[in-house]
Protein backbone atom coordinates (compact mmCIF):
# COMPACT_ATOMS: atom_id res chain seq x y z
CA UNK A 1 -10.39 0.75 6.43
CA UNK A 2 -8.51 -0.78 4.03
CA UNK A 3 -6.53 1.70 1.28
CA UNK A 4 -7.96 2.10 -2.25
CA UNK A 5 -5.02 1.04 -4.40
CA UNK A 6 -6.84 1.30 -7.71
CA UNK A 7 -7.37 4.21 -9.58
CA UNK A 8 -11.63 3.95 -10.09
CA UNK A 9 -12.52 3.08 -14.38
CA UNK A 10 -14.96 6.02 -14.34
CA UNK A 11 -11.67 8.41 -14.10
CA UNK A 12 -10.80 7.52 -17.52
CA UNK A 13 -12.11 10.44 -19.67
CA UNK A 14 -9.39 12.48 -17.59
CA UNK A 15 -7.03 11.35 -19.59
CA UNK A 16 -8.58 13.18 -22.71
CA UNK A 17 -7.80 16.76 -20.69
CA UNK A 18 -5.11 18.33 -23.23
CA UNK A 19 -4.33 21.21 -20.55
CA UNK A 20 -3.63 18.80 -17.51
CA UNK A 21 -0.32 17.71 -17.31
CA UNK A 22 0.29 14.07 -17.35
CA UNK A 23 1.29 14.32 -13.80
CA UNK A 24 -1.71 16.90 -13.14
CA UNK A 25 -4.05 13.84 -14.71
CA UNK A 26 -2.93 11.36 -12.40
CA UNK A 27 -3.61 13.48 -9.57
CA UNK A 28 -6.93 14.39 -10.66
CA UNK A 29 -8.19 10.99 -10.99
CA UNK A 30 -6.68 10.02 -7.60
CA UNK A 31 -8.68 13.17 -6.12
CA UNK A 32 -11.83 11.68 -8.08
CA UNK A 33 -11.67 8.49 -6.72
CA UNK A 34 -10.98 9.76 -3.65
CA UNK A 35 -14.43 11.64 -3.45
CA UNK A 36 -16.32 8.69 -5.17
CA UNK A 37 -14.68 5.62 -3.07
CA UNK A 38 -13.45 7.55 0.11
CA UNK A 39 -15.60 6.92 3.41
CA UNK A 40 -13.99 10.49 4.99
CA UNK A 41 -14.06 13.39 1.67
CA UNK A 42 -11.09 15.62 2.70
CA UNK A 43 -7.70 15.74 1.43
CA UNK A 44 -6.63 13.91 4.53
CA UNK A 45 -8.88 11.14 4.45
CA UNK A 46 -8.54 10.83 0.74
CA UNK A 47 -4.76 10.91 0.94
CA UNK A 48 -5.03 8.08 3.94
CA UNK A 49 -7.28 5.57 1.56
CA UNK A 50 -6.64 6.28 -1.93
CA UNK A 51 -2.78 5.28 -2.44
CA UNK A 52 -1.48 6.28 1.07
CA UNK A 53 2.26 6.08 -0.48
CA UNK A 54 1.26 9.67 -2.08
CA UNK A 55 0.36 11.47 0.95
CA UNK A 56 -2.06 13.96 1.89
CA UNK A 57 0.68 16.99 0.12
CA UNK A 58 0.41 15.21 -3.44
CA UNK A 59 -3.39 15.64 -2.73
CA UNK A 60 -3.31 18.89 -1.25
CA UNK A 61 -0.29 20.74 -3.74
CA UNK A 62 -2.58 19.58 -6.73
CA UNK A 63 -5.41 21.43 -5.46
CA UNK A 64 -3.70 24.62 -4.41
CA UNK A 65 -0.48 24.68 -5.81
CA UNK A 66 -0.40 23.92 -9.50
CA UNK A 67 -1.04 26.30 -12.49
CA UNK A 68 -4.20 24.61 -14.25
CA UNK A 69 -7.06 26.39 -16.15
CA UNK A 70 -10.18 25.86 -14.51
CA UNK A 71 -12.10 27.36 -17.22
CA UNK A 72 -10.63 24.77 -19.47
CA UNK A 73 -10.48 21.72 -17.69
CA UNK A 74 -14.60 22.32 -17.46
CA UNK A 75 -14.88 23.00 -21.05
CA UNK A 76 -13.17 19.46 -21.68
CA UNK A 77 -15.16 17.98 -18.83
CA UNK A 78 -18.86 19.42 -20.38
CA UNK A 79 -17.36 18.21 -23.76
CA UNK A 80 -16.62 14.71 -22.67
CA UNK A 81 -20.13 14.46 -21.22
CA UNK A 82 -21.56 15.01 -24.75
């Protein structure tokens, strides 16, 4: 399969998330595309297809490793849905 080298336009409204980091945003919508465009759903086959230079760690360290508020982020999710 061929790697996704695009970051998917329906990952835009991420960038509204005031408590993600800019770095923590970019992540987020790789992750997002990854689940969306990804034939295999795990941070290893996301890692492999969606921008392979990152590496399944970048993946993996944003979903265990940083300091983010889930509460929040869904709060600014629900409110971008409205």
């Amino acid at each position: 399969m061929l790697p996704i080298t695009d970051l998917l336009s329906c990952t835009e409204p991420i960038n509204e998330f005031e408590s993600l980091s800019p770095e923590q945003q970019h992540h987020a919508k790789t992750y997002t595309t990854g689940l969306v465009a990804a034939s295999n759903k795990t941070v290893a086959g996301i890692a492999r297809e969606v921008i392979p230079s990152q590496g399944k760690r970048a993946v993996n360290k944003f979903l265990t490793e940083y300091d983010w508020d889930e509460d929040q982020v869904n709060h600014e999710r629900l409110e971008e849905l409205q």
